[in-house]
C-alpha atoms as a PDB file:
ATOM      1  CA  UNK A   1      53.291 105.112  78.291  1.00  0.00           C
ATOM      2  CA  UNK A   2      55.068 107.126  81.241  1.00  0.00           C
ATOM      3  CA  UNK A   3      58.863 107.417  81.405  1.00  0.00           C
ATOM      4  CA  UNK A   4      60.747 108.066  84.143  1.00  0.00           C
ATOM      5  CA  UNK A   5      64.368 109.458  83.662  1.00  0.00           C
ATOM      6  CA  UNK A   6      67.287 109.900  86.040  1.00  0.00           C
ATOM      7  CA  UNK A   7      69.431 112.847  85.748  1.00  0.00           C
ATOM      8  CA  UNK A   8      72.697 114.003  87.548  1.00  0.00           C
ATOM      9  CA  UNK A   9      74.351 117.363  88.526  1.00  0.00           C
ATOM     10  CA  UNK A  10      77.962 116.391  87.802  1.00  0.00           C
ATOM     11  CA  UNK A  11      80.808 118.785  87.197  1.00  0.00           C
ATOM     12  CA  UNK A  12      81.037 120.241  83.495  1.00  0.00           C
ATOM     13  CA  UNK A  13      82.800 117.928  80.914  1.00  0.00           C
ATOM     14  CA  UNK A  14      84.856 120.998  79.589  1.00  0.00           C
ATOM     15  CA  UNK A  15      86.020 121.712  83.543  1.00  0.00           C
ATOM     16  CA  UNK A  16      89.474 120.918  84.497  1.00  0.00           C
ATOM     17  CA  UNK A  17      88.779 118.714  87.987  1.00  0.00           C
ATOM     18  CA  UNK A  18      91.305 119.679  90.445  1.00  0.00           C
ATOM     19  CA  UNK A  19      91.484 118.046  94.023  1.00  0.00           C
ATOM     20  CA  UNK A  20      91.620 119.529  97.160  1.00  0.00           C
ATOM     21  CA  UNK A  21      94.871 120.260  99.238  1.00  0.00           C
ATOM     22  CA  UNK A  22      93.849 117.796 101.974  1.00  0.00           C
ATOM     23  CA  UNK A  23      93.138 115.371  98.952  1.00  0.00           C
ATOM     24  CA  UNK A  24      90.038 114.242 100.161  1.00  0.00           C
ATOM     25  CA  UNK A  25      88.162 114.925  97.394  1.00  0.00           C
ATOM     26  CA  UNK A  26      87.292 116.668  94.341  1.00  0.00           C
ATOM     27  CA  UNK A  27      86.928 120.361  94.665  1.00  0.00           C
ATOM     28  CA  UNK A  28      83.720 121.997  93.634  1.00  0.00           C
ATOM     29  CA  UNK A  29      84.075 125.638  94.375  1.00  0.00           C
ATOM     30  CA  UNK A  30      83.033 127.691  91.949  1.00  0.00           C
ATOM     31  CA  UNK A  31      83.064 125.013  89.368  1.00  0.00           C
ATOM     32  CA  UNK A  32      80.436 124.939  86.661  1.00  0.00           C
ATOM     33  CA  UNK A  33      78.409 122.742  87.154  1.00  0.00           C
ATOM     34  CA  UNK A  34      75.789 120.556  84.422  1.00  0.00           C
ATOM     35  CA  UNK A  35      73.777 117.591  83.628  1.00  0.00           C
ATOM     36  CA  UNK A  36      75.767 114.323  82.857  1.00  0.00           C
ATOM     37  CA  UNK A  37      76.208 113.857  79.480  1.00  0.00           C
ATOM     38  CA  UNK A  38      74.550 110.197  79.306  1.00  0.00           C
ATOM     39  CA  UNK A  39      71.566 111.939  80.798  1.00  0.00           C
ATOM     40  CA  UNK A  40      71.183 114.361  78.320  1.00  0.00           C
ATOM     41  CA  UNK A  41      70.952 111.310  75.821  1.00  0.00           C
ATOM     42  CA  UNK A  42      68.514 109.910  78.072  1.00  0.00           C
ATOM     43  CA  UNK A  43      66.417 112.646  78.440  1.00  0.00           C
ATOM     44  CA  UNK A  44      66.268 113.573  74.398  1.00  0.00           C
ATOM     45  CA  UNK A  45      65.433 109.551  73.948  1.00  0.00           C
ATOM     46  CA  UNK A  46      62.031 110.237  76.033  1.00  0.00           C
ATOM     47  CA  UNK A  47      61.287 113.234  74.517  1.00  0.00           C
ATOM     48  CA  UNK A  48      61.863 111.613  71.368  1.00  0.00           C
ATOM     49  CA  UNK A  49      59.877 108.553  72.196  1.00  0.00           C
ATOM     50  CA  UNK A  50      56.647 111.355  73.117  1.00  0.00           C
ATOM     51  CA  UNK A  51      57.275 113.499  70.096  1.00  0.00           C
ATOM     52  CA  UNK A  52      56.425 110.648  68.123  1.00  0.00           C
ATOM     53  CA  UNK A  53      53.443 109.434  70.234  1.00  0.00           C
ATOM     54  CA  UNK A  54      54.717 106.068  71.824  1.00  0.00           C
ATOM     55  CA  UNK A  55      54.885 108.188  75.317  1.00  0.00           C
ATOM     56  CA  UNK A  56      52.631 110.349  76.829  1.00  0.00           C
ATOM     57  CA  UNK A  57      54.832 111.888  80.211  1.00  0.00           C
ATOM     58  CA  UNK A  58      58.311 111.963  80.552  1.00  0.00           C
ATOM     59  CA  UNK A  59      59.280 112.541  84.410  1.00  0.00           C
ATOM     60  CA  UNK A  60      62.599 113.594  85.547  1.00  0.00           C
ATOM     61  CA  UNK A  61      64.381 112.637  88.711  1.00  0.00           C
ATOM     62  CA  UNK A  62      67.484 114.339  90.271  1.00  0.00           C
ATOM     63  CA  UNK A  63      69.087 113.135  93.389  1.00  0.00           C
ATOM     64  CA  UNK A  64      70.734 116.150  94.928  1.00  0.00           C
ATOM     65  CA  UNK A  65      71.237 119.410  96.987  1.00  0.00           C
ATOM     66  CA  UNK A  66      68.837 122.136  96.056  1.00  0.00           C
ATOM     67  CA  UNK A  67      70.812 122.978  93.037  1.00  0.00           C
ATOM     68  CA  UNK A  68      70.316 119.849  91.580  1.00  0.00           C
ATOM     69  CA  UNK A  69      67.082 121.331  90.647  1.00  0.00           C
ATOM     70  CA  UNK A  70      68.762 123.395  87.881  1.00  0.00           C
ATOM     71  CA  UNK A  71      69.905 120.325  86.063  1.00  0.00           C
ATOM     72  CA  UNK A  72      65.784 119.218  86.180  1.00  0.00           C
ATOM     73  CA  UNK A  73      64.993 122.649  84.976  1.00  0.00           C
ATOM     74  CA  UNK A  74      67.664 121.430  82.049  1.00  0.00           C
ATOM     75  CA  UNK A  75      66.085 118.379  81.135  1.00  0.00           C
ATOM     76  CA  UNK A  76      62.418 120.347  81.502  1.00  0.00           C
ATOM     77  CA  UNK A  77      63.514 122.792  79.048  1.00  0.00           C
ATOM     78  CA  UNK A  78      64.469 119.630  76.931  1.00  0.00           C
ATOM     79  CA  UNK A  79      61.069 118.443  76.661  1.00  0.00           C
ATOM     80  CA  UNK A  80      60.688 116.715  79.969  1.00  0.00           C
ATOM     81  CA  UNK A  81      57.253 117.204  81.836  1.00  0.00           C
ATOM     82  CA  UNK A  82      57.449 117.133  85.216  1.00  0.00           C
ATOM     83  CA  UNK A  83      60.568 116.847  87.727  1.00  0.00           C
ATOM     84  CA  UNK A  84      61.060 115.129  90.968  1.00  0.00           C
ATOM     85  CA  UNK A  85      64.105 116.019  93.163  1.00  0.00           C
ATOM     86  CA  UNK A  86      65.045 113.867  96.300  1.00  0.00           C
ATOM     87  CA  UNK A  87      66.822 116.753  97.803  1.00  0.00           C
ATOM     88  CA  UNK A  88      70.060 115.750 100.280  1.00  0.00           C
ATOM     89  CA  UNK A  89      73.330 117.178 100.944  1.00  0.00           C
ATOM     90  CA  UNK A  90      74.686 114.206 101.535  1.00  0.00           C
ATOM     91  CA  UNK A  91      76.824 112.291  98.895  1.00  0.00           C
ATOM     92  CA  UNK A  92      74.377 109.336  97.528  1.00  0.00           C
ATOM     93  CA  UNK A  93      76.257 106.131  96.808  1.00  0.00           C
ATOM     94  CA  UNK A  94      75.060 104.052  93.298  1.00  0.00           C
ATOM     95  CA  UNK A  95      73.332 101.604  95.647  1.00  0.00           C
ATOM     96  CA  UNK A  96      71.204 104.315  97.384  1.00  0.00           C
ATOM     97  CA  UNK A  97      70.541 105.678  94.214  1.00  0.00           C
ATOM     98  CA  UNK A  98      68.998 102.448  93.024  1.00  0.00           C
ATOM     99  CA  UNK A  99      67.180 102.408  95.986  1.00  0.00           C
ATOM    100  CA  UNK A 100      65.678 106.194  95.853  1.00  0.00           C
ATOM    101  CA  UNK A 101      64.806 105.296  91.806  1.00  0.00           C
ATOM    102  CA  UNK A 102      62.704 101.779  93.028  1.00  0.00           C
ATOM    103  CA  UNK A 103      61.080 103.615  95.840  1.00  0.00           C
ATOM    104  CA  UNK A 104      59.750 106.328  92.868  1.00  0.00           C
ATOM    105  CA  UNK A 105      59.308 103.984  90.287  1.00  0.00           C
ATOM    106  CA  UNK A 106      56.833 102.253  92.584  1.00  0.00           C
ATOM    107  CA  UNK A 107      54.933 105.221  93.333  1.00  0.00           C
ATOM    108  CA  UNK A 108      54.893 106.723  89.763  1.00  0.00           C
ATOM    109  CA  UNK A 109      54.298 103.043  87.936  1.00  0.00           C
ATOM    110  CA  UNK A 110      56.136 104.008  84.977  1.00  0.00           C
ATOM    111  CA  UNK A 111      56.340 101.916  82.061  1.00  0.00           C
ATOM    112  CA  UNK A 112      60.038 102.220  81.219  1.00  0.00           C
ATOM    113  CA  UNK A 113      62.899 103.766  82.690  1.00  0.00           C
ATOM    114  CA  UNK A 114      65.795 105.553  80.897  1.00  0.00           C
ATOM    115  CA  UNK A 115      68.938 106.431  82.182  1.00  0.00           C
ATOM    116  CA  UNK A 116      72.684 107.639  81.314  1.00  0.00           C
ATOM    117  CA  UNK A 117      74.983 104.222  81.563  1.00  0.00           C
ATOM    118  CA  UNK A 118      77.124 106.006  84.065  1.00  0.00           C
ATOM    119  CA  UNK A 119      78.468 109.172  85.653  1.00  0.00           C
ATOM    120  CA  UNK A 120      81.036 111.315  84.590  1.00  0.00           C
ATOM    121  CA  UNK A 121      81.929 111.820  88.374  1.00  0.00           C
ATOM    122  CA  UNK A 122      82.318 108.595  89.715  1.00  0.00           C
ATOM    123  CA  UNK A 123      82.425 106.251  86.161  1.00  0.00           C
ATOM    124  CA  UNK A 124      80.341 103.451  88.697  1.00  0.00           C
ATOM    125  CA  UNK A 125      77.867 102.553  85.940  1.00  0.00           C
ATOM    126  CA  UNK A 126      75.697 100.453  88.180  1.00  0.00           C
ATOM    127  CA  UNK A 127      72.535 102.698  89.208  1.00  0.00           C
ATOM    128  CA  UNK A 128      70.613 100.841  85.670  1.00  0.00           C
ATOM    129  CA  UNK A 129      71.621  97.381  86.593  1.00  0.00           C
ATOM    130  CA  UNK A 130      71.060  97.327  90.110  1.00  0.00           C
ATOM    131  CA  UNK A 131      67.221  99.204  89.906  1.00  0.00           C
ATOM    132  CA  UNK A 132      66.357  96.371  87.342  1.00  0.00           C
ATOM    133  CA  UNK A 133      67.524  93.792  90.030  1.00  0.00           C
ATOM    134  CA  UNK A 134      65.453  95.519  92.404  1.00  0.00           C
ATOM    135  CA  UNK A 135      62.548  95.603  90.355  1.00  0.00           C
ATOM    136  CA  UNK A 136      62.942  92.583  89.126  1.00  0.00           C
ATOM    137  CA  UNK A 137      62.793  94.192  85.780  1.00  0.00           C
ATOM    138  CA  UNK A 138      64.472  93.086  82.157  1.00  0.00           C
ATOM    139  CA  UNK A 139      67.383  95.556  81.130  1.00  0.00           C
ATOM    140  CA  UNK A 140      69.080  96.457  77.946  1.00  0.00           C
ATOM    141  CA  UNK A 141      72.430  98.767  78.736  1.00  0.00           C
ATOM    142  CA  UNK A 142      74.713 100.151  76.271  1.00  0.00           C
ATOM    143  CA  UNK A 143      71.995 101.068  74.250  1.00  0.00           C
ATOM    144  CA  UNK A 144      73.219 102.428  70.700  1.00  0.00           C
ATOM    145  CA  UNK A 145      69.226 102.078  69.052  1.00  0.00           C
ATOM    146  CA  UNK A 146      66.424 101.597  70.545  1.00  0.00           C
ATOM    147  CA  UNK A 147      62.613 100.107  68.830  1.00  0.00           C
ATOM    148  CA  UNK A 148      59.391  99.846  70.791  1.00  0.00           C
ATOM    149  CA  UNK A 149      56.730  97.953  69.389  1.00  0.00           C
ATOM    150  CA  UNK A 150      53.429  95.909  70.930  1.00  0.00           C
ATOM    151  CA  UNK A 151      55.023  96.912  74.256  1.00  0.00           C
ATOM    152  CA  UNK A 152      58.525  95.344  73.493  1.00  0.00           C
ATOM    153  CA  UNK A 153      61.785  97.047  73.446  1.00  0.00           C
ATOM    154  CA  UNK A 154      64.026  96.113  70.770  1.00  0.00           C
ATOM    155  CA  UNK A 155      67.666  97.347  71.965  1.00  0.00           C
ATOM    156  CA  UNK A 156      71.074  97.515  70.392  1.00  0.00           C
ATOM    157  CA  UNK A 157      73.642  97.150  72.700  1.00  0.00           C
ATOM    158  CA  UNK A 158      77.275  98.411  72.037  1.00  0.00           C
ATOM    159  CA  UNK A 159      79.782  95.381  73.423  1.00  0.00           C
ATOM    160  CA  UNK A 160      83.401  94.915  72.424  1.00  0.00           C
ATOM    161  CA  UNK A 161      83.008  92.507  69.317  1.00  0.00           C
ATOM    162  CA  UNK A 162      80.409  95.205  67.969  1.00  0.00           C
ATOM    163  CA  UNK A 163      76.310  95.434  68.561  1.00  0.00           C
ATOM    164  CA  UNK A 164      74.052  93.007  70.379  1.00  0.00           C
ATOM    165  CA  UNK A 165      70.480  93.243  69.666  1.00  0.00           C
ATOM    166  CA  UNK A 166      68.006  92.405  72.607  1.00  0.00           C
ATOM    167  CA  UNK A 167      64.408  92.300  73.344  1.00  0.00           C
ATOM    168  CA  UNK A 168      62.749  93.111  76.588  1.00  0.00           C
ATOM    169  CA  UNK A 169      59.481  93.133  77.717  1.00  0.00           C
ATOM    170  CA  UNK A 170      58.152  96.448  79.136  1.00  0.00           C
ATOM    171  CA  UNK A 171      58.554  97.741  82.027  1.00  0.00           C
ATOM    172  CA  UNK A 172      61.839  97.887  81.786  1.00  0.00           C
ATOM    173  CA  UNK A 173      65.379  99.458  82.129  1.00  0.00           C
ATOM    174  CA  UNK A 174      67.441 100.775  79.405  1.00  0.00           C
ATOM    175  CA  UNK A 175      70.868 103.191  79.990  1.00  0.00           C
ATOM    176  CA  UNK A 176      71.955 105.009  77.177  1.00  0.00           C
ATOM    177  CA  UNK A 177      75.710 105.121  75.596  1.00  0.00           C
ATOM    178  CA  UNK A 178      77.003 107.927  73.423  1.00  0.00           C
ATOM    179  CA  UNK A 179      75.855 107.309  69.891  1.00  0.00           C
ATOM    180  CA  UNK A 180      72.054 106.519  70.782  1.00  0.00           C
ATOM    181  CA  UNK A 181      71.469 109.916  69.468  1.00  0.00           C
ATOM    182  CA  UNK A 182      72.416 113.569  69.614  1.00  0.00           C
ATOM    183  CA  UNK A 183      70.953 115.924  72.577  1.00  0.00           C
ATOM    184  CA  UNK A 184      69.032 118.841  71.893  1.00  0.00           C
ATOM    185  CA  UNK A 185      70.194 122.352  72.944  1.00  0.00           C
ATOM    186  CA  UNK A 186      67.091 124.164  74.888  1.00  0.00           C
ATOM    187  CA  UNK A 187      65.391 127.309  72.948  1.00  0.00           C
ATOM    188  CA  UNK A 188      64.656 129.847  75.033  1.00  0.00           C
ATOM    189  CA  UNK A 189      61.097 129.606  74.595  1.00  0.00           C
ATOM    190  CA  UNK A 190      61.244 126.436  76.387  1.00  0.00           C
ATOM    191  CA  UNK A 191      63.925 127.604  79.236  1.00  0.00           C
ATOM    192  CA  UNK A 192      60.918 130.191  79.634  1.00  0.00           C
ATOM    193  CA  UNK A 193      58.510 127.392  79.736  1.00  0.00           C
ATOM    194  CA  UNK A 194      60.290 125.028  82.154  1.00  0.00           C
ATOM    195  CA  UNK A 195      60.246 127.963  85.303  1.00  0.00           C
ATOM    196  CA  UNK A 196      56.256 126.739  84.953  1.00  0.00           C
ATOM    197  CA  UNK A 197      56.824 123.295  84.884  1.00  0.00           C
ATOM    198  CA  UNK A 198      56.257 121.589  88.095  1.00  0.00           C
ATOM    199  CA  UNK A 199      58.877 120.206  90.421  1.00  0.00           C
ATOM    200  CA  UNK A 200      57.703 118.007  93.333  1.00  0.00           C
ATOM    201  CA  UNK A 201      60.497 117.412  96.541  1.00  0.00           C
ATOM    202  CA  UNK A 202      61.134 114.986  98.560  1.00  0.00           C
ATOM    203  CA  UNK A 203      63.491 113.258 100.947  1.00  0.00           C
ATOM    204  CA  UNK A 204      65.447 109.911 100.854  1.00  0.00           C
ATOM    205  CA  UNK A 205      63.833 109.183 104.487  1.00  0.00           C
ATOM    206  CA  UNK A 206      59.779 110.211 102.872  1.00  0.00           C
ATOM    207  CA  UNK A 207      60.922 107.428 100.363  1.00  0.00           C
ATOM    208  CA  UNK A 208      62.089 105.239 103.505  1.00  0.00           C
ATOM    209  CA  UNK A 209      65.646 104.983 102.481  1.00  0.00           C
ATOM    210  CA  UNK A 210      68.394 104.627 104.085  1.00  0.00           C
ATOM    211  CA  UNK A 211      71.594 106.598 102.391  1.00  0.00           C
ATOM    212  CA  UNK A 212      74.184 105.861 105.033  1.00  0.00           C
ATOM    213  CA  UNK A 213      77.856 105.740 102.911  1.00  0.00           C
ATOM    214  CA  UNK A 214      79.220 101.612 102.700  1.00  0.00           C
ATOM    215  CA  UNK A 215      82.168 102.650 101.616  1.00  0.00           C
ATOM    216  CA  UNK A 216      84.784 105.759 102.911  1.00  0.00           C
ATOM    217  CA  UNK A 217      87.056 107.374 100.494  1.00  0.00           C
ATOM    218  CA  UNK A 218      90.458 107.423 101.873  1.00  0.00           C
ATOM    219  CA  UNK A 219      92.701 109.523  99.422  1.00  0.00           C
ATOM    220  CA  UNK A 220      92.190 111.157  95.906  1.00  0.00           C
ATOM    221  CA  UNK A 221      95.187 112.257  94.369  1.00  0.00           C
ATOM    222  CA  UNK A 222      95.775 113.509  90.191  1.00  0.00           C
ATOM    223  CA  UNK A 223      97.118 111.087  88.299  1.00  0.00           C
ATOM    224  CA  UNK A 224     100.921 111.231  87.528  1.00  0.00           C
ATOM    225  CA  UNK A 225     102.310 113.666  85.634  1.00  0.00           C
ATOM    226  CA  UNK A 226     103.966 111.812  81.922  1.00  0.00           C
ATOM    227  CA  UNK A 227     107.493 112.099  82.005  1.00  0.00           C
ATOM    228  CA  UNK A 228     109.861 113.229  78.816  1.00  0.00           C
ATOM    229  CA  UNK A 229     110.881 110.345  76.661  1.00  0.00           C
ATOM    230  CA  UNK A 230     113.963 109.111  75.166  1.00  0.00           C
ATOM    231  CA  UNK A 231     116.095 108.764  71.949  1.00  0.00           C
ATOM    232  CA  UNK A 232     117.553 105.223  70.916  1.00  0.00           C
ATOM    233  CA  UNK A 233     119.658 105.117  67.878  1.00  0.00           C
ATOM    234  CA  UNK A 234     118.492 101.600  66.673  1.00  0.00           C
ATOM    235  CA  UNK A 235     115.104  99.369  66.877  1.00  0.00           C
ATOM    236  CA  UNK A 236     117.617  96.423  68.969  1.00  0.00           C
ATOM    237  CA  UNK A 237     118.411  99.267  71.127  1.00  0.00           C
ATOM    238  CA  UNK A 238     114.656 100.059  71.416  1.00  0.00           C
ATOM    239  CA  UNK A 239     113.472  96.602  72.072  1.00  0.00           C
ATOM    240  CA  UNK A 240     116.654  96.106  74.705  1.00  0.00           C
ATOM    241  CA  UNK A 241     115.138  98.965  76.604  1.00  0.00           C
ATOM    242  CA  UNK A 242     111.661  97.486  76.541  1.00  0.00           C
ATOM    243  CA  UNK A 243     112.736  94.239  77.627  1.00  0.00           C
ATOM    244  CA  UNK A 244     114.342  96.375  80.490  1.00  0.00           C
ATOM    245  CA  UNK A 245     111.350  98.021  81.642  1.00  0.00           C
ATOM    246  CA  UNK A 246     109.352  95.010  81.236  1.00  0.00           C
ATOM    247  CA  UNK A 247     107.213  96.289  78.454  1.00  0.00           C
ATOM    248  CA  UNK A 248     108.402  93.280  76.269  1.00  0.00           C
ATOM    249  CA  UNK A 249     109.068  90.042  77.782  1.00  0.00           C
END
């Protein structure tokens, strides 16, 4: 079985995002950069799934300016086989993104594709859904445990009342949440090892898509800042003051 796994260069979880002065964006100057957390559980749930046979090539896939190809070199290290980077400057909307996945998935034929549930950038969490609706594949998202057996995946999904326990035929779609397992660190045996590991490129237009923006953002601005709180002397006073804000009705 061949898996295919996304992966995205997103700004460290431990940076403090700042936005720019002209508040058009996010700044990323000199920020460290990484691989998005949900991708790191995707990638250690393929290298999982060949450590214990049940997959014979796991295949990374960054979408990305040249350094993007640092975060494959990541998930290489991790265990990953090969990478693929679709290398653009350009900021690639969720929809694209599908697109640029479909477009590889139908030239690499891989028998099940795993990928984080969202971004820690943008929070979209649509890139799994919409490539199974463009393949025309069965999905299971959330996933917090995942079974493959006789070419069915047996997924639990987290959802608000608890777990919800699917079964898809392959090929299919999974995206990973937080507690579908723990992400290995690299050795440095295998950060050695991944500088050998191969690393194809291409473009969006090779794959024949079309990455145009839908949407323009118009302002980003940091969230208010919390303001100091206050003393009441008695719980009627506090409720009084709720009711006045409109906290209570």
């Amino acid at each position: 079985m061949k898996l295919l796994v996304p992966v995205k260069r997103v700004i460290d979880y431990n940076v403090k995002v700042r936005v720019k002065a002209d508040q058009s964006g996010v700044d990323l100057a000199n920020v460290k950069m990484s691989m998005n957390p949900f991708d790191e559980i995707a990638v250690e749930a393929a290298v999982r799934l060949k450590e214990t046979g049940k997959a014979r090539e796991v295949v990374a896939v960054s979408i990305g300016p040249a350094q993007a190809a640092e975060t494959l070199r990541t998930a290489l290290a991790m265990g990953a086989d090969r990478g693929i980077l679709v290398k653009t400057d350009q900021a690639v909307e969720p929809l694209a993104v599908a697109r640029i996945l479909k477009a590889l998935v139908e030239a690499e034929k891989p028998d099940f594709v795993i990928t984080g549930k969202q971004a820690i950038d943008d929070d979209a969490n649509q890139v799994g859904q919409m490539l199974a609706a463009l393949l025309g594949w069965p999905q299971g998202t959330f996933a917090h445990s995942l079974e493959l057996a006789d070419g069915t995946a047996r997924i639990a999904r987290e959802i608000d009342g608890g777990l919800q326990t699917v079964a898809v035929k392959l090929p299919a779609v999974m995206t990973t949440d937080l507690r579908l397992n723990e992400p290995r660190y690299a050795s440095l045996p295998n950060i050695m090892k991944a500088k050998k590991k191969p690393i194809d490129q291409k473009t969006p237009e090779e794959l024949g898509v079309d990455i145009a923006p839908r949407f323009k953002v118009l302002k980003v601005s940091e969230p208010p800042k919390r303001g100091g709180g206050i003393k009441v002397e008695s719980v009627g006073e506090l409720l009084d003051k709720l009711k006045a804000d409109g906290v209570l009705a």
